[in-house]
PDB file of N, CA and C in Angstrom:
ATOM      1  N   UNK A   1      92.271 105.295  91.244  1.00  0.00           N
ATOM      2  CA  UNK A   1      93.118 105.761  92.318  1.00  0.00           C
ATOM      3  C   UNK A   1      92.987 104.789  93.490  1.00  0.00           C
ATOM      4  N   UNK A   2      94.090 104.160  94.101  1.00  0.00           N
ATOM      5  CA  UNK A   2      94.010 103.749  95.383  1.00  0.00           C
ATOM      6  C   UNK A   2      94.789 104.480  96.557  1.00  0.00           C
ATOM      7  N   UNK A   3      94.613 104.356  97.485  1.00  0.00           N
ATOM      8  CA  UNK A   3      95.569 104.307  98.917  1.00  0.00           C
ATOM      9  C   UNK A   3      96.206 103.198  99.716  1.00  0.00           C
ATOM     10  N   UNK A   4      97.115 103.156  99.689  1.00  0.00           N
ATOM     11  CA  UNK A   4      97.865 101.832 100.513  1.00  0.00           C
ATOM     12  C   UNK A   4      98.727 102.799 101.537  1.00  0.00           C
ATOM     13  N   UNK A   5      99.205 102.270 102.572  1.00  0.00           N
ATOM     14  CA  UNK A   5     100.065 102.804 103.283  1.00  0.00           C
ATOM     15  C   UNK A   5     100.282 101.741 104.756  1.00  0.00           C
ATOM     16  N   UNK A   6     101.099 101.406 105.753  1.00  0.00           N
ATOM     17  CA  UNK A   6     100.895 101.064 106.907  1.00  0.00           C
ATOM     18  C   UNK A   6     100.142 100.078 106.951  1.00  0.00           C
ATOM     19  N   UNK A   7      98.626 101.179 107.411  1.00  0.00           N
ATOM     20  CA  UNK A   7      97.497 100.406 107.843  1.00  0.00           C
ATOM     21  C   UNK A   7      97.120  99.118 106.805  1.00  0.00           C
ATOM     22  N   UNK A   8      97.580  98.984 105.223  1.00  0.00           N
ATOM     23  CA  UNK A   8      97.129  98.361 104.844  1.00  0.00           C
ATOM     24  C   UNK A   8      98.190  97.219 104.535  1.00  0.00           C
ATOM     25  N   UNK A   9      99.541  97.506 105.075  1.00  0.00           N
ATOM     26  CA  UNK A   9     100.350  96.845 104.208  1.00  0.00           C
ATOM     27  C   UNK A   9     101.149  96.945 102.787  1.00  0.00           C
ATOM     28  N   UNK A  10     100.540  97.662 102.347  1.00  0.00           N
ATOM     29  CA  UNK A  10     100.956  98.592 101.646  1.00  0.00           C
ATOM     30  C   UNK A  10     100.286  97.811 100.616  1.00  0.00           C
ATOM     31  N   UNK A  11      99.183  97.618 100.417  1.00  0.00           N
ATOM     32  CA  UNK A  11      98.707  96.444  99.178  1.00  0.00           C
ATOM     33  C   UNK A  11      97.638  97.514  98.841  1.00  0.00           C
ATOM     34  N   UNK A  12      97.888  98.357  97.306  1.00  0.00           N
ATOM     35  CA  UNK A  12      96.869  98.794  96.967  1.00  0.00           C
ATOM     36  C   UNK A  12      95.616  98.619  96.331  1.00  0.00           C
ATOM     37  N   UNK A  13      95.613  97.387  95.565  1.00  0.00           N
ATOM     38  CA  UNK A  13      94.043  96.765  95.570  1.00  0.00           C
ATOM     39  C   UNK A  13      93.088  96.840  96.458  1.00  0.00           C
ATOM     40  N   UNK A  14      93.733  97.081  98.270  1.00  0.00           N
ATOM     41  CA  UNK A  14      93.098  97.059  99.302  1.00  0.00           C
ATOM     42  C   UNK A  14      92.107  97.729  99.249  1.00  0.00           C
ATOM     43  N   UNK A  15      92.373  99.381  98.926  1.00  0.00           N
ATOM     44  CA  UNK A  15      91.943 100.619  99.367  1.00  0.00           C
ATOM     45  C   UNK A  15      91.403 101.369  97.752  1.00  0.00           C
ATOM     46  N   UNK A  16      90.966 100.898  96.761  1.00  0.00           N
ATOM     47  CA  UNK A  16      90.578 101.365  96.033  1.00  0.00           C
ATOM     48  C   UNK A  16      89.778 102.677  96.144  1.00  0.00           C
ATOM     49  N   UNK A  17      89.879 103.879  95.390  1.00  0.00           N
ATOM     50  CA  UNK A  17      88.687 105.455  95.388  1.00  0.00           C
ATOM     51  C   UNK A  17      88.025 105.128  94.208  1.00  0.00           C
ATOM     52  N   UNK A  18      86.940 104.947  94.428  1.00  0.00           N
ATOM     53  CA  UNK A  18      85.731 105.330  92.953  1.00  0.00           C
ATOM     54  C   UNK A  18      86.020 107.165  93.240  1.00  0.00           C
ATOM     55  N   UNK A  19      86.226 106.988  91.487  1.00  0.00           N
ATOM     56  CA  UNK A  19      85.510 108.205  91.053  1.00  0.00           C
ATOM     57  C   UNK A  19      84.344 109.153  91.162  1.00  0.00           C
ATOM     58  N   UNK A  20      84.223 110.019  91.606  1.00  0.00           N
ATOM     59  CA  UNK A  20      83.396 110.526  92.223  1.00  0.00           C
ATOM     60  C   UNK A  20      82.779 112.046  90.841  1.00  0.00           C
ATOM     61  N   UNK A  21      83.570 112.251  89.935  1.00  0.00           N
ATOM     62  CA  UNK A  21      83.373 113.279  89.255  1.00  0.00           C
ATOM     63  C   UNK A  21      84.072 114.399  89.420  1.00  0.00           C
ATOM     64  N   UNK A  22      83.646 115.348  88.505  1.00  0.00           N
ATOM     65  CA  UNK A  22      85.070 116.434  88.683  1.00  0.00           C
ATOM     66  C   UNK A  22      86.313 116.423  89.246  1.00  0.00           C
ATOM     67  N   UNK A  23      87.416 115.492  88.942  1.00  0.00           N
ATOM     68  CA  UNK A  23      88.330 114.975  89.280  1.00  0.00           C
ATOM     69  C   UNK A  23      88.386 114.714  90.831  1.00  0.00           C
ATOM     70  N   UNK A  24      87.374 113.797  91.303  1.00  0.00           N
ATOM     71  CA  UNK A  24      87.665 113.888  92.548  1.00  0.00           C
ATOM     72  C   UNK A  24      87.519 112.369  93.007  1.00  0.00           C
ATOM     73  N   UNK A  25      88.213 111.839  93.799  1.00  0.00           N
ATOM     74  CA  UNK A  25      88.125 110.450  94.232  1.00  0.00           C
ATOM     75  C   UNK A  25      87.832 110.343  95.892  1.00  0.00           C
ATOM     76  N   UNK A  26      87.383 109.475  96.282  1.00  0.00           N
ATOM     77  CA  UNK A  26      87.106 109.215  97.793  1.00  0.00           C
ATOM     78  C   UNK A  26      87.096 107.564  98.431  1.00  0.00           C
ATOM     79  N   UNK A  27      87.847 107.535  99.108  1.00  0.00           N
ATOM     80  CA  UNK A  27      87.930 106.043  99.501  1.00  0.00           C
ATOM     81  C   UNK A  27      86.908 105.636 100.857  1.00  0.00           C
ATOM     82  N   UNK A  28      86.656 104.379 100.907  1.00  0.00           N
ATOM     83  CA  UNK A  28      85.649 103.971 101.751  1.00  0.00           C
ATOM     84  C   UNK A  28      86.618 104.543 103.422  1.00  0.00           C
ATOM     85  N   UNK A  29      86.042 104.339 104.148  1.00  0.00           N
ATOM     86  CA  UNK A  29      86.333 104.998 105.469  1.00  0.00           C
ATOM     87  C   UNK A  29      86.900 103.541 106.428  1.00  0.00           C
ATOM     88  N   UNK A  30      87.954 103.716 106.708  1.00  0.00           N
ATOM     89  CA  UNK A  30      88.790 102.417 107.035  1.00  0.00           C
ATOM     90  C   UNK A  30      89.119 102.590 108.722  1.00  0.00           C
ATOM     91  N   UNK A  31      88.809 101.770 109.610  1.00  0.00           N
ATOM     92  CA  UNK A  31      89.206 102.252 111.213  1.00  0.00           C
ATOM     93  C   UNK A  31      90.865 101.979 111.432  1.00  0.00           C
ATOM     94  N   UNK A  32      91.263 103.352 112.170  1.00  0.00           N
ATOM     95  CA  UNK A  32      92.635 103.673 112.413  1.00  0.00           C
ATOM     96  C   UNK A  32      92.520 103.630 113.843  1.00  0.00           C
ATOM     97  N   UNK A  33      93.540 102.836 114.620  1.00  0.00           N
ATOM     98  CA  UNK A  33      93.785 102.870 116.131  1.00  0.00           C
ATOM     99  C   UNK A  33      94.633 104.327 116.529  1.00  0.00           C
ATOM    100  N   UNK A  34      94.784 104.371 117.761  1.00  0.00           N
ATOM    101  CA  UNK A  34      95.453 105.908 117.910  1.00  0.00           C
ATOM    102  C   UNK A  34      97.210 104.736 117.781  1.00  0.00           C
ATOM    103  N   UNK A  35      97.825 106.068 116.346  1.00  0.00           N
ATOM    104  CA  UNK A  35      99.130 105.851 116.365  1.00  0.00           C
ATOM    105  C   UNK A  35      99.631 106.223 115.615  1.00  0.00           C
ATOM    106  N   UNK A  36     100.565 106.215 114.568  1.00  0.00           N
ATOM    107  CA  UNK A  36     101.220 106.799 113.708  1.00  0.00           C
ATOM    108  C   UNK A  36     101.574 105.768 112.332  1.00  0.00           C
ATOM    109  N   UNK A  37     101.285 106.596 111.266  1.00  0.00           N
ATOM    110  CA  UNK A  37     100.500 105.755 109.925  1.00  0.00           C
ATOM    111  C   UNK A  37     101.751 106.674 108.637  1.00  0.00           C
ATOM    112  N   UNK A  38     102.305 105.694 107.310  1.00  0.00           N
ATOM    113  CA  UNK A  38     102.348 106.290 106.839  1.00  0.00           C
ATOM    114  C   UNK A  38     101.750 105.560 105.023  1.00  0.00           C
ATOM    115  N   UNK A  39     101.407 106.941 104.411  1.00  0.00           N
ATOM    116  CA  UNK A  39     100.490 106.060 103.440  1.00  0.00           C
ATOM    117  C   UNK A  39     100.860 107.169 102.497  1.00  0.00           C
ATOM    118  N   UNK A  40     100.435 106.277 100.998  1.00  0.00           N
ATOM    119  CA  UNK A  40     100.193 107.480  99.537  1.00  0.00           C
ATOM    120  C   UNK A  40      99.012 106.985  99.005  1.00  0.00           C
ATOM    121  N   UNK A  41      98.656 107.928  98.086  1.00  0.00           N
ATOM    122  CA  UNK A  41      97.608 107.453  96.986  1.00  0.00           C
ATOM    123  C   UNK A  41      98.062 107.562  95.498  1.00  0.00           C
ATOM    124  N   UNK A  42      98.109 105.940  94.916  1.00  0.00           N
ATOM    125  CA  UNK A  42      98.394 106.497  93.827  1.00  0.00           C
ATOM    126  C   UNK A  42      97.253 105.825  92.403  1.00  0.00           C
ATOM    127  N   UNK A  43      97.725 106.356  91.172  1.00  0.00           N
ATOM    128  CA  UNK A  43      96.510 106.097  90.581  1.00  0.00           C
ATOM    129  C   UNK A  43      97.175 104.648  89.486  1.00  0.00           C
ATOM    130  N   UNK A  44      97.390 103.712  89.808  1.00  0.00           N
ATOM    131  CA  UNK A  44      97.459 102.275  89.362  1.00  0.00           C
ATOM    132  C   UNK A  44      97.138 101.205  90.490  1.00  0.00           C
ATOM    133  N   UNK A  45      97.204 100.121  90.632  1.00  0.00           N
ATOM    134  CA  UNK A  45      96.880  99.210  91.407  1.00  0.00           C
ATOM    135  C   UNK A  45      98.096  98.319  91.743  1.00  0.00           C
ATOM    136  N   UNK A  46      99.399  99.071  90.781  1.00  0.00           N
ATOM    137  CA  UNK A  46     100.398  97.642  91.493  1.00  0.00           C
ATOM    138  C   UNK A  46     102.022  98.969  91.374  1.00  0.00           C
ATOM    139  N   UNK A  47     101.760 100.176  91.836  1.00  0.00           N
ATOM    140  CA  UNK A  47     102.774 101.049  91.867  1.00  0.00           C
ATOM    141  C   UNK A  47     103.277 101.216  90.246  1.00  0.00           C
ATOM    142  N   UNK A  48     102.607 101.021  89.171  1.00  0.00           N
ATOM    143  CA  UNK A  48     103.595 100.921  88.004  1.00  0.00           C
ATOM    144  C   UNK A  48     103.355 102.693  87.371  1.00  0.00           C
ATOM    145  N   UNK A  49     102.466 103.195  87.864  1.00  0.00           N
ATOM    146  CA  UNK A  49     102.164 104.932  87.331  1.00  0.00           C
ATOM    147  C   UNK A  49     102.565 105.635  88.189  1.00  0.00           C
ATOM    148  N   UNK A  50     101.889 106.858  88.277  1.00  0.00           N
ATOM    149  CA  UNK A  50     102.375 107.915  89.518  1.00  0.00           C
ATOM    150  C   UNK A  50     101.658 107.528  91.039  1.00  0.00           C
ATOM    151  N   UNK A  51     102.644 108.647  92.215  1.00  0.00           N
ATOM    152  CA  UNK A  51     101.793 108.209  93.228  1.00  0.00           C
ATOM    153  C   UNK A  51     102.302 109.781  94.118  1.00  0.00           C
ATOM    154  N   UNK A  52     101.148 109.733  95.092  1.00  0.00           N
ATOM    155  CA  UNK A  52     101.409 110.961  95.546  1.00  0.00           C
ATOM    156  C   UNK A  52     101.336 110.607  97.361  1.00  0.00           C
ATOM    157  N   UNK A  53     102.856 111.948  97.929  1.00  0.00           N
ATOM    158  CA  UNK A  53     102.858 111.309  99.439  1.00  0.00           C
ATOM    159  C   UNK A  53     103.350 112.758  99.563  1.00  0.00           C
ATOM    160  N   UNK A  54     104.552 112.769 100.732  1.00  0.00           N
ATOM    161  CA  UNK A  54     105.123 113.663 101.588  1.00  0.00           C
ATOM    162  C   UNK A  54     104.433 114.895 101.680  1.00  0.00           C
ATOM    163  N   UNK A  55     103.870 114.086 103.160  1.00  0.00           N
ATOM    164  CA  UNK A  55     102.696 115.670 103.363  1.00  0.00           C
ATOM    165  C   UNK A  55     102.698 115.222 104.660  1.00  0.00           C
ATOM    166  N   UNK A  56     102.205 116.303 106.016  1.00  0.00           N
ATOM    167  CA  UNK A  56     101.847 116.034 107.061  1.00  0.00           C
ATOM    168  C   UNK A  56     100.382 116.009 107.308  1.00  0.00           C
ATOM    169  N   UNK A  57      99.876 115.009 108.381  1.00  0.00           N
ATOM    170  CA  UNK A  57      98.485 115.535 109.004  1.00  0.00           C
ATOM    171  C   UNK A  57      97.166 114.734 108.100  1.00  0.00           C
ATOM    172  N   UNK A  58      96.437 115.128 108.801  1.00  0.00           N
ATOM    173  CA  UNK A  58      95.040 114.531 107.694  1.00  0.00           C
ATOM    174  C   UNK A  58      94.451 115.530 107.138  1.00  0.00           C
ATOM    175  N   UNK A  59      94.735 116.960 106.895  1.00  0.00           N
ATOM    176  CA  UNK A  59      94.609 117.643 106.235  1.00  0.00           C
ATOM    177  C   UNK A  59      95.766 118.272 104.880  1.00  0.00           C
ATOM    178  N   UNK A  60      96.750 116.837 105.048  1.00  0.00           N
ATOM    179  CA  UNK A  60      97.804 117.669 104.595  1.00  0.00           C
ATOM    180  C   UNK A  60      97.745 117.742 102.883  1.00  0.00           C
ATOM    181  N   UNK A  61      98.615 118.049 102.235  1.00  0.00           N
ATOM    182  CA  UNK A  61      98.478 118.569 100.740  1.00  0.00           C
ATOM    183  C   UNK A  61      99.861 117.911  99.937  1.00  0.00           C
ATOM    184  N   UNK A  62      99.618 116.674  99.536  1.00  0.00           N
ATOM    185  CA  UNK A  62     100.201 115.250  98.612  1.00  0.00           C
ATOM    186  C   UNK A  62     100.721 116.275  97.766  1.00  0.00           C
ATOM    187  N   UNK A  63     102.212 115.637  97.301  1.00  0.00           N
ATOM    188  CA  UNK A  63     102.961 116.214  96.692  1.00  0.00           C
ATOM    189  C   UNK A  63     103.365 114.721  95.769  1.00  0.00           C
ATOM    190  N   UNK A  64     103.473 114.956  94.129  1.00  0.00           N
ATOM    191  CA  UNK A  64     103.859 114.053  93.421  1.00  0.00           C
ATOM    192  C   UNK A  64     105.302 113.402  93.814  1.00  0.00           C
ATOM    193  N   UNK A  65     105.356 111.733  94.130  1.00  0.00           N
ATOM    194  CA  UNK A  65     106.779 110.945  94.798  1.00  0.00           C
ATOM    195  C   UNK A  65     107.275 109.934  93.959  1.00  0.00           C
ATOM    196  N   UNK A  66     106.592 110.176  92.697  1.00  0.00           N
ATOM    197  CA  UNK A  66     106.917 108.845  92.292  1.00  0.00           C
ATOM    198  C   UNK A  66     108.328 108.670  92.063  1.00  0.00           C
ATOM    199  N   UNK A  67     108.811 107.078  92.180  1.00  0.00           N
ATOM    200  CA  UNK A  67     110.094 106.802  92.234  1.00  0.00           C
ATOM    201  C   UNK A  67     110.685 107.452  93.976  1.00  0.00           C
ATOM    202  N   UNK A  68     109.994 107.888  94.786  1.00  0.00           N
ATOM    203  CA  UNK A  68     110.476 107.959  96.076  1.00  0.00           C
ATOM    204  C   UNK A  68     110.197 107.488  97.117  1.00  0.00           C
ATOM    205  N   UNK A  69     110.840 107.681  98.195  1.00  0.00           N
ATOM    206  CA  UNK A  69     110.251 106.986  99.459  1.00  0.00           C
ATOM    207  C   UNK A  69     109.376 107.767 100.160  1.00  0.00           C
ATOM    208  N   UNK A  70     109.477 109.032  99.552  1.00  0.00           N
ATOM    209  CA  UNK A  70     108.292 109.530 100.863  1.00  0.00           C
ATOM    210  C   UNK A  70     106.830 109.982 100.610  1.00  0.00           C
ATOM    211  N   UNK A  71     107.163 109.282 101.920  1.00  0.00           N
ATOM    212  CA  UNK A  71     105.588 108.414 102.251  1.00  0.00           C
ATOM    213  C   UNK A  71     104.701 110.227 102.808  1.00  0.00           C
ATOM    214  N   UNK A  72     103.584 110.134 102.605  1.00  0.00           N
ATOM    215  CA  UNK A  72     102.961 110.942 103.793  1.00  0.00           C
ATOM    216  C   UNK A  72     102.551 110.054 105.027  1.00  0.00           C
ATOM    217  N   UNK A  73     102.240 111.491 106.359  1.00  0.00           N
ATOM    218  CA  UNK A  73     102.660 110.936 107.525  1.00  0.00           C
ATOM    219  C   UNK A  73     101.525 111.402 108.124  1.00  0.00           C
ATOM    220  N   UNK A  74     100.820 110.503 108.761  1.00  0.00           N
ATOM    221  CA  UNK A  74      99.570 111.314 109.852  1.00  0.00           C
ATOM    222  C   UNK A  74      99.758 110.182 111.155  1.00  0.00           C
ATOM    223  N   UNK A  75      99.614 111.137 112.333  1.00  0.00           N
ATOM    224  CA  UNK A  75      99.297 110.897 113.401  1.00  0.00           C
ATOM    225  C   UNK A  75      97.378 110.442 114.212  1.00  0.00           C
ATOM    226  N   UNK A  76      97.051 109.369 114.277  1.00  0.00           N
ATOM    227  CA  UNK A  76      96.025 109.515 115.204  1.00  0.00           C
ATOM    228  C   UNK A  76      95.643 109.685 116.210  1.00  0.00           C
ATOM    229  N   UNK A  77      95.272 110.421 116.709  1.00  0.00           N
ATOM    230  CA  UNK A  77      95.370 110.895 118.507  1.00  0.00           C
ATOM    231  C   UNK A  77      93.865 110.223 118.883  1.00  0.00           C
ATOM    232  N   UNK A  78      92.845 109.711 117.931  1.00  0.00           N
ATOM    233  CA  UNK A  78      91.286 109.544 118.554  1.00  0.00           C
ATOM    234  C   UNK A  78      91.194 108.255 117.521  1.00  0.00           C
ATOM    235  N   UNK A  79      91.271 107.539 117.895  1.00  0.00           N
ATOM    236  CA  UNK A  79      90.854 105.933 117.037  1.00  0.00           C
ATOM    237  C   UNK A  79      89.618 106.031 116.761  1.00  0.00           C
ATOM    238  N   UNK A  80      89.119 106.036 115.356  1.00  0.00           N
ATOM    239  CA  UNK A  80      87.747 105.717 114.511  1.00  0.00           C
ATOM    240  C   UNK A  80      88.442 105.630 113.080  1.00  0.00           C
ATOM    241  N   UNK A  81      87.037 105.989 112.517  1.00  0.00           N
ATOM    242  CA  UNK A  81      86.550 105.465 111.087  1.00  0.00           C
ATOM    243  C   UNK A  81      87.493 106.582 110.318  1.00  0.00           C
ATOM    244  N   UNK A  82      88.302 106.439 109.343  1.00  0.00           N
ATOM    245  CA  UNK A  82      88.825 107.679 108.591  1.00  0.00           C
ATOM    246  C   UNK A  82      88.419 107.589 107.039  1.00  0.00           C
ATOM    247  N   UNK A  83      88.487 107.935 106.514  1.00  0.00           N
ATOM    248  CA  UNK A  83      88.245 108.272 104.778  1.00  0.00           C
ATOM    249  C   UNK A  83      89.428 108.841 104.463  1.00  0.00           C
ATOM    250  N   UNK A  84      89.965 108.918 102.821  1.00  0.00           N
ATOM    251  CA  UNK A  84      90.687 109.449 102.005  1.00  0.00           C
ATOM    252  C   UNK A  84      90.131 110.089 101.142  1.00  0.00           C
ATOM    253  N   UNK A  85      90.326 111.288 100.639  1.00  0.00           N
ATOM    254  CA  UNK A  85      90.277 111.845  99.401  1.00  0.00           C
ATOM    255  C   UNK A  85      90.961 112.693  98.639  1.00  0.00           C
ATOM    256  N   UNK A  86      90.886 112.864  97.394  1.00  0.00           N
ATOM    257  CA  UNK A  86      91.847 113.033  96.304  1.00  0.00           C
ATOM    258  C   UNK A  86      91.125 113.931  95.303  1.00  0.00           C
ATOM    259  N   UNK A  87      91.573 114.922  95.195  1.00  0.00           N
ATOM    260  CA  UNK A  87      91.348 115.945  93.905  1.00  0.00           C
ATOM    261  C   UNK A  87      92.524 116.426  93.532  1.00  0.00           C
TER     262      UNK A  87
END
């Protein structure tokens, strides 16, 4: 599983999740400035499988997009360190 979005350019090799067990993935913790980001996670490295987006927030709840444009959308209001994760 990776995450690309915005912050990365959208290059998912960037943002790789190790596996973590019981279907769960977690990406290293990447610094976000205060602003507005939009990103997916999906599980290939060059978009050719599925990918999951259109959701609000950093709590929000990824909905399968593949073949679409939408992106999920989070706002940063406090610039630091963020993480991704995926079950």
């Amino acid at each position: 599983m990776c995450v690309a979005g915005s912050f990365t350019g959208w290059d998912l090799p960037k943002m790789s999740m190790p596996y973590l067990g019981k279907n769960k993935w977690k990406s290293a913790y990447i610094y976000l400035s205060q602003g507005s980001y939009e990103y997916k996670i999906a599980n290939s490295g060059n978009w050719s499988k599925d990918d999951w987006g259109n959701a609000e927030g950093l709590k929000g709840t990824l909905k399968l997009t593949t073949g679409t444009s939408k992106n999920a959308k989070l706002n940063i209001t406090e610039a630091g360190n963020y993480g991704f994760s995926f079950n």
